[in-house]
C-alpha atoms as a PDB file:
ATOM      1  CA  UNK A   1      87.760  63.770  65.511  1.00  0.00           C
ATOM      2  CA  UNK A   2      86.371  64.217  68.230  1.00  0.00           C
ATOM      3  CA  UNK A   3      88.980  66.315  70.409  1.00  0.00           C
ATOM      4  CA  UNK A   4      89.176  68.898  67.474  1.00  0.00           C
ATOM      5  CA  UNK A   5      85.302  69.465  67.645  1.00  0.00           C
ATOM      6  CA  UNK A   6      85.631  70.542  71.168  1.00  0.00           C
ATOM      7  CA  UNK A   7      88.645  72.823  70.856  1.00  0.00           C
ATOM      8  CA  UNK A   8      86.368  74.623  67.643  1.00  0.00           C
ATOM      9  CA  UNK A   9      83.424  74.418  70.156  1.00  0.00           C
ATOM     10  CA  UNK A  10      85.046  75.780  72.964  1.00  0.00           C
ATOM     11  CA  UNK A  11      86.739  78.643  70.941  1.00  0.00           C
ATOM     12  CA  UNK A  12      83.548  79.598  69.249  1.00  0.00           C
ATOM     13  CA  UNK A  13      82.384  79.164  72.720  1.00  0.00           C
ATOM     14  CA  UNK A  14      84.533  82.763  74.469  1.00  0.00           C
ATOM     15  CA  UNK A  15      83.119  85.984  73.753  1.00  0.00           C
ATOM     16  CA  UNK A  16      84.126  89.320  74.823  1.00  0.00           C
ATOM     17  CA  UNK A  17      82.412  91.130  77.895  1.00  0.00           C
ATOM     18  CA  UNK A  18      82.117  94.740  78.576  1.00  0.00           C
ATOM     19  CA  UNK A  19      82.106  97.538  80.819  1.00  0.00           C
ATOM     20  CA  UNK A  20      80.932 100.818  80.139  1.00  0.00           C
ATOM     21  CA  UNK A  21      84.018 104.071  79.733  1.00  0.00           C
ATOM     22  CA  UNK A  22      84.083 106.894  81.963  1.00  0.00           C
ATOM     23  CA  UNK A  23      82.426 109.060  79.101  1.00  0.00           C
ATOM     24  CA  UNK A  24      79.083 106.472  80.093  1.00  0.00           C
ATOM     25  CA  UNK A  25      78.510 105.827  76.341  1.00  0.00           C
ATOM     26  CA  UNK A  26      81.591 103.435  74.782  1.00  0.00           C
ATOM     27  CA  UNK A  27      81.286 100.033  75.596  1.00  0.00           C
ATOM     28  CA  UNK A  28      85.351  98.710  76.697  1.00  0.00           C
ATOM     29  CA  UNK A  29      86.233  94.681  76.295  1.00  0.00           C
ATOM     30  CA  UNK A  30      87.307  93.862  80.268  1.00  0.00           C
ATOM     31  CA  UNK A  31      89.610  90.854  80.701  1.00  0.00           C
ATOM     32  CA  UNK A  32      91.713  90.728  77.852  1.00  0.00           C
ATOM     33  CA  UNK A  33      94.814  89.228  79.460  1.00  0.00           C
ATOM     34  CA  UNK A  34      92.229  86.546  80.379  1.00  0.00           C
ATOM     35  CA  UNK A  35      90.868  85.619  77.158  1.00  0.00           C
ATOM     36  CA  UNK A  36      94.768  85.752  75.703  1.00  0.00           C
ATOM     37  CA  UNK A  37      95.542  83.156  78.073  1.00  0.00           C
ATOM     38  CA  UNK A  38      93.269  80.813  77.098  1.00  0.00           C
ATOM     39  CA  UNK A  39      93.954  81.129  73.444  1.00  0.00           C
ATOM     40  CA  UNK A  40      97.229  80.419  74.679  1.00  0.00           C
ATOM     41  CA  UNK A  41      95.888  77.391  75.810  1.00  0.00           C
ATOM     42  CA  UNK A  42      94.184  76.662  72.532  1.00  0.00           C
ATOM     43  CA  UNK A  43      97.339  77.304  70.417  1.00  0.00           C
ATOM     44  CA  UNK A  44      98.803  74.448  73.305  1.00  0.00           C
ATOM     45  CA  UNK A  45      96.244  72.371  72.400  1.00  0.00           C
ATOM     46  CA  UNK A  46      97.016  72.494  68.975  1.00  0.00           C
ATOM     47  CA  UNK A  47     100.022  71.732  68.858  1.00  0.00           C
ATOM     48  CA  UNK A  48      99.204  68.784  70.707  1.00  0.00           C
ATOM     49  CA  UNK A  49      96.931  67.274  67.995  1.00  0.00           C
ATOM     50  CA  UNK A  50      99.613  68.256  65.159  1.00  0.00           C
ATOM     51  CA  UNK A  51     101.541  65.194  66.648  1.00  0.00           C
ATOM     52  CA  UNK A  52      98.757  63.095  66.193  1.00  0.00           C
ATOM     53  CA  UNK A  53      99.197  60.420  63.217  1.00  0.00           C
ATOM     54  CA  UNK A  54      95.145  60.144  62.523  1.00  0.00           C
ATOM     55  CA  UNK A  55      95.394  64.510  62.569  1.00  0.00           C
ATOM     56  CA  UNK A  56      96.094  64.020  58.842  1.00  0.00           C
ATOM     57  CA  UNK A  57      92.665  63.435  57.646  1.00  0.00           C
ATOM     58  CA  UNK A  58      91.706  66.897  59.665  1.00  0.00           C
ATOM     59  CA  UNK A  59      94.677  68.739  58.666  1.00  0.00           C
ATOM     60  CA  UNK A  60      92.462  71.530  56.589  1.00  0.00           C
ATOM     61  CA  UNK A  61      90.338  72.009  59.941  1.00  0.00           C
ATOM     62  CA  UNK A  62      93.260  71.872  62.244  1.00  0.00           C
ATOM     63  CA  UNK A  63      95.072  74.637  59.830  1.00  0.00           C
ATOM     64  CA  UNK A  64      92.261  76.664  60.212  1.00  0.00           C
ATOM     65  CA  UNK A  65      91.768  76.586  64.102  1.00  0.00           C
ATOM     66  CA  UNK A  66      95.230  77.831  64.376  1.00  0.00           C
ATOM     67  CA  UNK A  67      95.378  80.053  61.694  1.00  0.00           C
ATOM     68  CA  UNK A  68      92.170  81.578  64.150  1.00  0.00           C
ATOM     69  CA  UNK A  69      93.878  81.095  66.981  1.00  0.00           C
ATOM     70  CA  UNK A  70      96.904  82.902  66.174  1.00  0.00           C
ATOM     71  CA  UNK A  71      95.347  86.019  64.431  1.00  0.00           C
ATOM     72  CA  UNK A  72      93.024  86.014  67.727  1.00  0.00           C
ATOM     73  CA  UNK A  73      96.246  85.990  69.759  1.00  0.00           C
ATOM     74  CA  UNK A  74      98.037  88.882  67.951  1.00  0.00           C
ATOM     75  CA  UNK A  75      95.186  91.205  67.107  1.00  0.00           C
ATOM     76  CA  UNK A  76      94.340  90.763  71.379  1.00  0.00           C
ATOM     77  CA  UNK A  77      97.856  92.344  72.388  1.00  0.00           C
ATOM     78  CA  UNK A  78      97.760  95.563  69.678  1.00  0.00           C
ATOM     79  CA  UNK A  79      93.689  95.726  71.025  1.00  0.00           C
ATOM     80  CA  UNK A  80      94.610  95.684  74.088  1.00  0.00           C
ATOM     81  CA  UNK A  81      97.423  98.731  73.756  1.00  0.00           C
ATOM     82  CA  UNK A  82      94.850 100.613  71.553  1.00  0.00           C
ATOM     83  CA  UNK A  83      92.443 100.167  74.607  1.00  0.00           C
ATOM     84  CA  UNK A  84      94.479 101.689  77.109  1.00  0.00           C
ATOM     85  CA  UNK A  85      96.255 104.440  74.661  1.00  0.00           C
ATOM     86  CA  UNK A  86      92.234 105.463  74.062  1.00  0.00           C
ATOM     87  CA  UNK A  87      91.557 105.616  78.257  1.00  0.00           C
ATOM     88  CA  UNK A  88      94.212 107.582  78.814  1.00  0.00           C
ATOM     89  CA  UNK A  89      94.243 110.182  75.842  1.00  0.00           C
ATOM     90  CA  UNK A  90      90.544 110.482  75.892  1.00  0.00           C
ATOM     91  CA  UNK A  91      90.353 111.397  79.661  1.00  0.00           C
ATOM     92  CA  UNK A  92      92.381 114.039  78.473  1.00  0.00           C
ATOM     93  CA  UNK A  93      91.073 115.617  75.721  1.00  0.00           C
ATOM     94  CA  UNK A  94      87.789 115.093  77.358  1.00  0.00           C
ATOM     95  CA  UNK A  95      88.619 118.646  79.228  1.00  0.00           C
ATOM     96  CA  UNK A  96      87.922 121.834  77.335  1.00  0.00           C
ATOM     97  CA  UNK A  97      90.921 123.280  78.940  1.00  0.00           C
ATOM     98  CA  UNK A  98      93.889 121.266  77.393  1.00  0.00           C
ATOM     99  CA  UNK A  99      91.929 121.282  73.789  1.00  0.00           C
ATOM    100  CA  UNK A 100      92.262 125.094  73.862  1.00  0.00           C
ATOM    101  CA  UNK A 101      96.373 124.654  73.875  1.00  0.00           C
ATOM    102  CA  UNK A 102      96.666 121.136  71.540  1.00  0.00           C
ATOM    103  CA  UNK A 103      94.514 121.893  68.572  1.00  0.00           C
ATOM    104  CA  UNK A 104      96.947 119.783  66.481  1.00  0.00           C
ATOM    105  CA  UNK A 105      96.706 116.696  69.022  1.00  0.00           C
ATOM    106  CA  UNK A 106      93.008 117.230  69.760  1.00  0.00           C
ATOM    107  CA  UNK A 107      92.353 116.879  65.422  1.00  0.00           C
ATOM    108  CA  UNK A 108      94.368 113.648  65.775  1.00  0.00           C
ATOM    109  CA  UNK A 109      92.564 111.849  68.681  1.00  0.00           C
ATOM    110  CA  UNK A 110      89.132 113.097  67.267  1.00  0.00           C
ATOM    111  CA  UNK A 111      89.961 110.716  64.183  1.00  0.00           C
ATOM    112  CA  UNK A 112      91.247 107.676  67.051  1.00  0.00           C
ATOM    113  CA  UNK A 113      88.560 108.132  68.818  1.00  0.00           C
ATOM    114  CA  UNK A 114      86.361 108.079  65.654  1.00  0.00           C
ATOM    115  CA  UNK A 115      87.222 104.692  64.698  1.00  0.00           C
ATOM    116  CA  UNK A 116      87.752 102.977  67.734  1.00  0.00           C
ATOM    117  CA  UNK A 117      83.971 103.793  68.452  1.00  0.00           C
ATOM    118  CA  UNK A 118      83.235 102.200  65.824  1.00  0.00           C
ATOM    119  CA  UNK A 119      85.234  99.576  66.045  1.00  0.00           C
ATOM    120  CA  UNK A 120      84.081  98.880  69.474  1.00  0.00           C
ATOM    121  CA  UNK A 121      80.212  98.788  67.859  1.00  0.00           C
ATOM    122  CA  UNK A 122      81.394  96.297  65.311  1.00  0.00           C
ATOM    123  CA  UNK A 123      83.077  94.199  68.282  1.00  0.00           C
ATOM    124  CA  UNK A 124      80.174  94.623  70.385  1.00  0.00           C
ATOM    125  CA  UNK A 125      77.824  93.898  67.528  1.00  0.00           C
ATOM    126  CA  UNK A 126      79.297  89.803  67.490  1.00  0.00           C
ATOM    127  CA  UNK A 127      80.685  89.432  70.878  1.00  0.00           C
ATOM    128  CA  UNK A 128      82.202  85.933  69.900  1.00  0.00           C
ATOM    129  CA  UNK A 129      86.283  86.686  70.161  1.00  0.00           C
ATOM    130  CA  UNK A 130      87.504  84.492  67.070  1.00  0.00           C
ATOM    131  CA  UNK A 131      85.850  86.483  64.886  1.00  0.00           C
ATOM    132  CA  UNK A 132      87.893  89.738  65.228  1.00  0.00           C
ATOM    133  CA  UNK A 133      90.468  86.817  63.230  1.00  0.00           C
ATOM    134  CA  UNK A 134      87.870  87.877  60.166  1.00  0.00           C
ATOM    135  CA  UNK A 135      88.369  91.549  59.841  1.00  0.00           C
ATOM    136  CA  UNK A 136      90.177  92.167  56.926  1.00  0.00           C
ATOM    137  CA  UNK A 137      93.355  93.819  58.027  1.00  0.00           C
ATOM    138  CA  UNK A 138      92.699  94.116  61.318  1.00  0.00           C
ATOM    139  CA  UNK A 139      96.278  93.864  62.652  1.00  0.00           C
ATOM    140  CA  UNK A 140      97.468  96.639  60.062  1.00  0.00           C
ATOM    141  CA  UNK A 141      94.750  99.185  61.162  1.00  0.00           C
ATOM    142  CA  UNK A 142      95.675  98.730  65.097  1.00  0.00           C
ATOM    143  CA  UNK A 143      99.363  99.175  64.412  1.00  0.00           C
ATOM    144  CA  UNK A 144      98.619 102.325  62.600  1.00  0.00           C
ATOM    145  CA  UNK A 145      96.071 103.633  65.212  1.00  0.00           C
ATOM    146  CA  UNK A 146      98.964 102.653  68.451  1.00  0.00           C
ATOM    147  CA  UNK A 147     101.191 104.588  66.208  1.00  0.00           C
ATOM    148  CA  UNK A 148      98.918 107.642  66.116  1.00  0.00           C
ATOM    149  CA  UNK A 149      98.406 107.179  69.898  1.00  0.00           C
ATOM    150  CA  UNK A 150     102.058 107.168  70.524  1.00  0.00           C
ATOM    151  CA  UNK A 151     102.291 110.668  68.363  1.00  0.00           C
ATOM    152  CA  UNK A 152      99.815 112.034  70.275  1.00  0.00           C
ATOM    153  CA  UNK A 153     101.481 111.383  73.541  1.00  0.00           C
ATOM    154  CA  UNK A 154     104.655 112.772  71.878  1.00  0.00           C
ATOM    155  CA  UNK A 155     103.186 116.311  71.707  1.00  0.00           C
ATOM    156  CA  UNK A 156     101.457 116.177  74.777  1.00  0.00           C
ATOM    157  CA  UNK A 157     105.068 115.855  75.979  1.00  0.00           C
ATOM    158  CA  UNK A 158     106.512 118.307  74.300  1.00  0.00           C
ATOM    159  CA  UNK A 159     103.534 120.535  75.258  1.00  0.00           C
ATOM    160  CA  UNK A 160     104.279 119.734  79.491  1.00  0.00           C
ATOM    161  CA  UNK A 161     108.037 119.859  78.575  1.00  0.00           C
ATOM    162  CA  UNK A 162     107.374 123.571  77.683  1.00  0.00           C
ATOM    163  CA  UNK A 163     105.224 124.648  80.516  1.00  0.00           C
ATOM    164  CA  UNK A 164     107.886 123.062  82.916  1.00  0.00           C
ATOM    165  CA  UNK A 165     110.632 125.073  80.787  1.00  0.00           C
ATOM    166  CA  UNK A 166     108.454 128.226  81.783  1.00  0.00           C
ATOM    167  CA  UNK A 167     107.911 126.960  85.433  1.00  0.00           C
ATOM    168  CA  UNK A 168     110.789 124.747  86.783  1.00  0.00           C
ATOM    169  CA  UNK A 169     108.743 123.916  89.625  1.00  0.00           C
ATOM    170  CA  UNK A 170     106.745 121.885  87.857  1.00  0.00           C
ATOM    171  CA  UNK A 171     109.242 119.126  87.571  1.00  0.00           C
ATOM    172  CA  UNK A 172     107.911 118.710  91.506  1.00  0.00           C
ATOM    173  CA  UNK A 173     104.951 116.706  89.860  1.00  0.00           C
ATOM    174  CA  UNK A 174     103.823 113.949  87.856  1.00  0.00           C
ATOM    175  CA  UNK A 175     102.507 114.095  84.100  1.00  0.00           C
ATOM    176  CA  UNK A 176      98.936 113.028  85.121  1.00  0.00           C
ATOM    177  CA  UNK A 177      99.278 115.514  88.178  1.00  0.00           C
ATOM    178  CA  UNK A 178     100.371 118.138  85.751  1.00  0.00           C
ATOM    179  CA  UNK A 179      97.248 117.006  83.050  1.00  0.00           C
ATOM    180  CA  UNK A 180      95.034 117.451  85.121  1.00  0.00           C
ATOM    181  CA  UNK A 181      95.568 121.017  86.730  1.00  0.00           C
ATOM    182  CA  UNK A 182      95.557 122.013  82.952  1.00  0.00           C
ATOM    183  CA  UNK A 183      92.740 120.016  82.009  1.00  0.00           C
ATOM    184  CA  UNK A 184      90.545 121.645  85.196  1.00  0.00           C
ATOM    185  CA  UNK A 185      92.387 125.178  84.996  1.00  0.00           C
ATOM    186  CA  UNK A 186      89.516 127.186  86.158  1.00  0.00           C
ATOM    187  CA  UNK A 187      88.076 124.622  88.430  1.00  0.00           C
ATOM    188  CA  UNK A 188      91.626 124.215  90.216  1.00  0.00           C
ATOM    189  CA  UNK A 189      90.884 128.549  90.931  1.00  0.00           C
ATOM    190  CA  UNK A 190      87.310 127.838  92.105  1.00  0.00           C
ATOM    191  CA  UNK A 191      88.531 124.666  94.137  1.00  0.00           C
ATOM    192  CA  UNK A 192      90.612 127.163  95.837  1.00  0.00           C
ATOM    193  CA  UNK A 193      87.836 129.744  96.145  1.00  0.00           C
ATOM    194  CA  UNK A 194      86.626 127.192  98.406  1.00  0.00           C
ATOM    195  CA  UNK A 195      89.319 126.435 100.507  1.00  0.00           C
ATOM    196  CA  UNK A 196      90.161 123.227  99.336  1.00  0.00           C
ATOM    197  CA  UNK A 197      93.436 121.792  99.643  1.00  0.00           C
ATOM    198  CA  UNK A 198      95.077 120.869  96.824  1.00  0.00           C
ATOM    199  CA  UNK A 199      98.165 117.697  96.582  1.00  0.00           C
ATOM    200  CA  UNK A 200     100.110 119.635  93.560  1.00  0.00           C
ATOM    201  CA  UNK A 201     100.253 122.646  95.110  1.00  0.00           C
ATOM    202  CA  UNK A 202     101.591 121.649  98.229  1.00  0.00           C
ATOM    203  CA  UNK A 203     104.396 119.358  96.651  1.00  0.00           C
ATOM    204  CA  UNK A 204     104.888 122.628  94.463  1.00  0.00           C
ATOM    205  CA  UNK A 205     105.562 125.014  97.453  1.00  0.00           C
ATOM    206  CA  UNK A 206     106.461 123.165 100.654  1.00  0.00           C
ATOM    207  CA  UNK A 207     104.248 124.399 103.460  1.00  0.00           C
ATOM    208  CA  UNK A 208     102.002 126.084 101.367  1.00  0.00           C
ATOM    209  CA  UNK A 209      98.344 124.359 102.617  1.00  0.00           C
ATOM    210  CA  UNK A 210      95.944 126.671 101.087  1.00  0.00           C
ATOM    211  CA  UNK A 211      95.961 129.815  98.982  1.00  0.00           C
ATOM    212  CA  UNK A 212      93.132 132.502  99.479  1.00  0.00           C
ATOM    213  CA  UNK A 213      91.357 133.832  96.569  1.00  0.00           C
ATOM    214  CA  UNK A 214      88.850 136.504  95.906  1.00  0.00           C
ATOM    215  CA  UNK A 215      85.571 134.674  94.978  1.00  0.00           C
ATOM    216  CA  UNK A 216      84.996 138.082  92.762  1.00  0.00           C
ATOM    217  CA  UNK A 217      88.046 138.891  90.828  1.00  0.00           C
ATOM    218  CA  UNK A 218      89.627 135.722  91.399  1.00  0.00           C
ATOM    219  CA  UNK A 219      92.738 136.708  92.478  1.00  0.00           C
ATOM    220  CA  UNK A 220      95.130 135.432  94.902  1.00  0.00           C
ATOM    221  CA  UNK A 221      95.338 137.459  97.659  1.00  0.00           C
ATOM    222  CA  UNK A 222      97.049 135.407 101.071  1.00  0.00           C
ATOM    223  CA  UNK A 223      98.611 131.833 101.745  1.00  0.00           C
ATOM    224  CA  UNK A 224      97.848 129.678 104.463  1.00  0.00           C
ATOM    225  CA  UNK A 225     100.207 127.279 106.066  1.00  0.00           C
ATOM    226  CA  UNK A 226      99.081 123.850 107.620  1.00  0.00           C
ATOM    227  CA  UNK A 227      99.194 125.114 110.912  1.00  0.00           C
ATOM    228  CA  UNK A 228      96.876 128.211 109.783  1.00  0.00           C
ATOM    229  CA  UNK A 229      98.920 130.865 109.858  1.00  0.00           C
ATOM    230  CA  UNK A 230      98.164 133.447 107.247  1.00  0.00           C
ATOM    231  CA  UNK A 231     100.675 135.553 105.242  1.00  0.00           C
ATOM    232  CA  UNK A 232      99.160 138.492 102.953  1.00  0.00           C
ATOM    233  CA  UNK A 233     100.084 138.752  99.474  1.00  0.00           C
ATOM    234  CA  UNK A 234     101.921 141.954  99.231  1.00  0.00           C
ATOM    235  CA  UNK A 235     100.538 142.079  95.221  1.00  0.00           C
ATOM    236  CA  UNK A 236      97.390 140.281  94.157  1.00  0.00           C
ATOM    237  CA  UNK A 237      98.139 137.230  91.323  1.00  0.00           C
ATOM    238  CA  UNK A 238      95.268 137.432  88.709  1.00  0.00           C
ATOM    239  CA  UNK A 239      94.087 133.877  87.781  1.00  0.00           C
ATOM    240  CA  UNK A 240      91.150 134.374  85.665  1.00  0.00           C
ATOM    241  CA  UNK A 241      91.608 134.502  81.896  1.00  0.00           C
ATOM    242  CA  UNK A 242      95.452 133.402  82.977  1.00  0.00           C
ATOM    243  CA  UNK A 243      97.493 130.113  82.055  1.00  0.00           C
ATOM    244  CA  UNK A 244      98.479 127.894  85.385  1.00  0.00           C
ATOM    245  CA  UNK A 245     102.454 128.576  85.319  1.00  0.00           C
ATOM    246  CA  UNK A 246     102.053 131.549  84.320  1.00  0.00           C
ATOM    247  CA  UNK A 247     100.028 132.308  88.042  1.00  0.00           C
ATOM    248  CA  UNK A 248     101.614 129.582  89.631  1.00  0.00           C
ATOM    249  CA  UNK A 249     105.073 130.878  88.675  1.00  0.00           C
ATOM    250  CA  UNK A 250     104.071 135.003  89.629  1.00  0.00           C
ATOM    251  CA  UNK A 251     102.926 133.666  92.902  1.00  0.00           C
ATOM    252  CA  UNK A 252     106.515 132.352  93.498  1.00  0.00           C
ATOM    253  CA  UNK A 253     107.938 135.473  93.047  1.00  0.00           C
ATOM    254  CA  UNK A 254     104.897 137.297  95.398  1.00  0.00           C
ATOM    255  CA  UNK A 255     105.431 134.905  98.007  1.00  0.00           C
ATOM    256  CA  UNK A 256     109.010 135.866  98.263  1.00  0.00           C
ATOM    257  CA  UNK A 257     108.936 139.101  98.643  1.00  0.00           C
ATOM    258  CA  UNK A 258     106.135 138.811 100.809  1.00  0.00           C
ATOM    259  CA  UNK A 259     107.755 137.136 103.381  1.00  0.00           C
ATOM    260  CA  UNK A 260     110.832 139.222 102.709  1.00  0.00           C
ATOM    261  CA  UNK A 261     108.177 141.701 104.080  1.00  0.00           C
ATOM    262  CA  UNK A 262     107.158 140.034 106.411  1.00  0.00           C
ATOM    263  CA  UNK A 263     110.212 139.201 108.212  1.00  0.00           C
ATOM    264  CA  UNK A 264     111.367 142.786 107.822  1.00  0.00           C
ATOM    265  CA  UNK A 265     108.493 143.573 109.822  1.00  0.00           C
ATOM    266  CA  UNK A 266     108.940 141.088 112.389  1.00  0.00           C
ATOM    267  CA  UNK A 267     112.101 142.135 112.913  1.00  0.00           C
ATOM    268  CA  UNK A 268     110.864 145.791 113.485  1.00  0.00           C
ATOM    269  CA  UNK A 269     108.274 145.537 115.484  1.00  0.00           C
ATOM    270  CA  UNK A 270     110.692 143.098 117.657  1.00  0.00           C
ATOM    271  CA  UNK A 271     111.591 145.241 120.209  1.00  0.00           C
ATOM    272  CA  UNK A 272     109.006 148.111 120.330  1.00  0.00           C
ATOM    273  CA  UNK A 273     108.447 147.674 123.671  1.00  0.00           C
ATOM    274  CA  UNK A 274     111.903 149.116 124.410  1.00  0.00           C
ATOM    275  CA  UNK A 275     112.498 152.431 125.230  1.00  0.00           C
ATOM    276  CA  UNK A 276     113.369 154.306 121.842  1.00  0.00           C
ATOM    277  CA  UNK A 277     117.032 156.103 121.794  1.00  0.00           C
ATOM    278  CA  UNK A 278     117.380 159.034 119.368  1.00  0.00           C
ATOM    279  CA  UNK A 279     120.358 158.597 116.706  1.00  0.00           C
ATOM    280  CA  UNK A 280     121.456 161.438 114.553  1.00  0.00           C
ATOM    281  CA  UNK A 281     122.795 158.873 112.070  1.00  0.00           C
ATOM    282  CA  UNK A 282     121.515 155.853 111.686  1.00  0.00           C
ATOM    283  CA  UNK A 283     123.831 152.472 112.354  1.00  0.00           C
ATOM    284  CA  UNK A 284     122.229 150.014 110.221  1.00  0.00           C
ATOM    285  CA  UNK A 285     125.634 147.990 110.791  1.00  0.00           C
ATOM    286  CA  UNK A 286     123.719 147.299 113.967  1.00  0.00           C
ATOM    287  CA  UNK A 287     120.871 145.457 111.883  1.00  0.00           C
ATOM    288  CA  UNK A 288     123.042 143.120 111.337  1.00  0.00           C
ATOM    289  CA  UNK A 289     125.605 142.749 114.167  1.00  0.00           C
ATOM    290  CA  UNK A 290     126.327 139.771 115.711  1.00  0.00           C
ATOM    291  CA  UNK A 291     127.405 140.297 119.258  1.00  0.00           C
ATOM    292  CA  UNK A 292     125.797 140.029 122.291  1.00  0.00           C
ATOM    293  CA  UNK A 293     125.435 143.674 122.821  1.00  0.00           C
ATOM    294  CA  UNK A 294     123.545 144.047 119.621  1.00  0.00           C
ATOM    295  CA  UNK A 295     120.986 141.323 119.329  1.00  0.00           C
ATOM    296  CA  UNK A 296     117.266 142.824 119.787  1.00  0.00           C
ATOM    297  CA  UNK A 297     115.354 140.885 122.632  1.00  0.00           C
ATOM    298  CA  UNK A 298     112.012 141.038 123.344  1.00  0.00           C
ATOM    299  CA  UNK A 299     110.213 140.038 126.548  1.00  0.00           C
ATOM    300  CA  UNK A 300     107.061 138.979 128.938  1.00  0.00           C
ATOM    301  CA  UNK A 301     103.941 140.000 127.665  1.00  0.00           C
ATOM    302  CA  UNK A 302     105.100 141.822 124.428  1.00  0.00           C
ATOM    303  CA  UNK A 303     107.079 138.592 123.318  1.00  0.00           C
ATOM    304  CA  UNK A 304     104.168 136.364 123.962  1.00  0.00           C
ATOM    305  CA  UNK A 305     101.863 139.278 121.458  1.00  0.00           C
ATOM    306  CA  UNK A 306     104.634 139.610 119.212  1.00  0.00           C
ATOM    307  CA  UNK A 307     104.829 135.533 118.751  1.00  0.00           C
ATOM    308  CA  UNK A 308     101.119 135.536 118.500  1.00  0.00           C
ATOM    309  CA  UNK A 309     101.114 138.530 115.986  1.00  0.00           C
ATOM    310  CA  UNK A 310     103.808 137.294 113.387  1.00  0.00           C
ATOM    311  CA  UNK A 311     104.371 133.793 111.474  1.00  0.00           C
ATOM    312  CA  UNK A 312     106.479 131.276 112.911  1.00  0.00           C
ATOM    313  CA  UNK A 313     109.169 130.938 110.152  1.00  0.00           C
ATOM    314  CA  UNK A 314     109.354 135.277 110.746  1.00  0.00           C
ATOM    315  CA  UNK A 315     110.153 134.956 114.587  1.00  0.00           C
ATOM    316  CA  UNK A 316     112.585 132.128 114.033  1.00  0.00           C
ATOM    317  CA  UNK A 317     114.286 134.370 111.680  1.00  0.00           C
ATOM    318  CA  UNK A 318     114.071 137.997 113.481  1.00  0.00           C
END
């Protein structure tokens, strides 16, 4: 029959195309939602000619065609999952960095990655989409590879569930922010050895634009807000050898007592241009007063030096 020649034609017809991975050697399938729609449109079509009385003397062909068909359809939606599980979790363990901390996880996507690769030379070996319908078991073995995906996501969970537990502030940002500033950890320090700003650190610590590190011993020595004021460390944070929260979450505790500091100082140095009285006890209840009579005021000149001198969230403070 003529109408069932075309529909095995035309399915024989599709074959897969591809696009090359971000690792610039595995060859990926592109379009897969489009190829499942048309099979959708072939499993249509046969259902149309099952309602045909003269189908009957093609039934063993027509049975076949869907059988394909089907099989096609189902092994392109578990493909399709494996395709994007083995994106994501191999631009991950792609970075020295994370493999150090997931040795577990990193033994488990080396065996993914070991037989998608070769699945994908297999596919790309016979391009022609119904035969993936011929690969004995085909359906089984993606199940059971999405299911090894999905475990290794599971203790790459657990493994950014536990450097959030160390680091709270780290709930600020996203999982694939978070990947990636321990996938890069020693490039984030040299990114910042160059002044460049960096998203996760600023949704980390509000007004923080830029933190200033020794190019030498790599430590953290001053942050810089947008504006470009500059606040001095009153410790140095050591980053080299030295896990992100671990430096991210010292730096917290440096930058507040730095501009504890700071303001302390700002607060000093607030009215030395006044003429100094000499006390033979000290009334520290006056560091804190309220009233009029107490508050420290600083004018002309000085004020406009001592603005210049100090950072703005200090004078607002003072």
């Amino acid at each position: 029959m003529q109408a069932l020649d075309n529909l095995d034609k035309e399915m024989k017809h599709v074959e897969f195309e591809f696009e090359t991975a971000p690792d610039n050697e595995t060859k990926l399938c592109k379009a897969i939602p489009d190829i499942n729609s048309l099979f959708e449109e072939f499993h249509l079509r046969v259902n149309v000619l099952r309602t045909n009385p003269h189908m009957k003397n093609f039934f063993e062909k027509l049975y076949e065609i869907e059988k394909t068909v089907k099989s096609v359809i189902e092994i392109l939606v578990d493909f399709a999952i494996l395709q994007r599980n083995w994106l994501y979790l191999n631009g991950i363990f792609s970075r020295s960095e994370i493999n150090k901390q997931l040795a577990n996880e990193v033994k488990q996507f080396n065996n993914l990655d070991l037989v998608f690769k070769y699945t994908m030379k297999g596919i790309g070996a016979a391009p022609q989409v119904y035969k993936i319908s011929h690969r004995d078991n085909f359906v089984n073995q993606l199940k059971k590879l999405n299911q090894d995906a999905d475990n290794i996501k599971q203790g790459l969970a657990i493994f950014l569930e536990q450097k959030r537990a160390y680091f709270p502030r780290l709930y600020f940002i996203s999982n694939e922010e978070l990947i990636d500033v321990f996938g890069r950890a020693d490039d984030v320090v040299t990114d910042l050895i160059n002044g460049k700003p960096l998203a996760f650190l600023q949704n980390l610590f509000e007004g923080v634009e830029i933190l200033k590190v020794n190019p030498s011993s790599r430590k953290i020595y001053a942050m810089c807000s947008k504006s470009g004021e500059q606040v001095p460390l009153i410790t140095e944070i050591a980053t080299a050898g030295v896990s992100p929260e671990v430096w991210l979450k010292n730096f917290e505790a440096v930058m507040q007592n730095s501009l504890r500091n700071e303001i302390f100082w700002t607060y000093y140095e607030m009215d030395q241009d006044l003429v100094k009285v000499p006390e033979t006890h000290r009334d520290y209840s006056k560091f804190t007063a309220t009233k009029a009579s107490h508050e420290r005021k600083v004018r002309g000149s000085f004020l406009r030096k001592w603005l210049k001198e100090w950072p703005s969230q200090c004078t607002y403070l003072a």
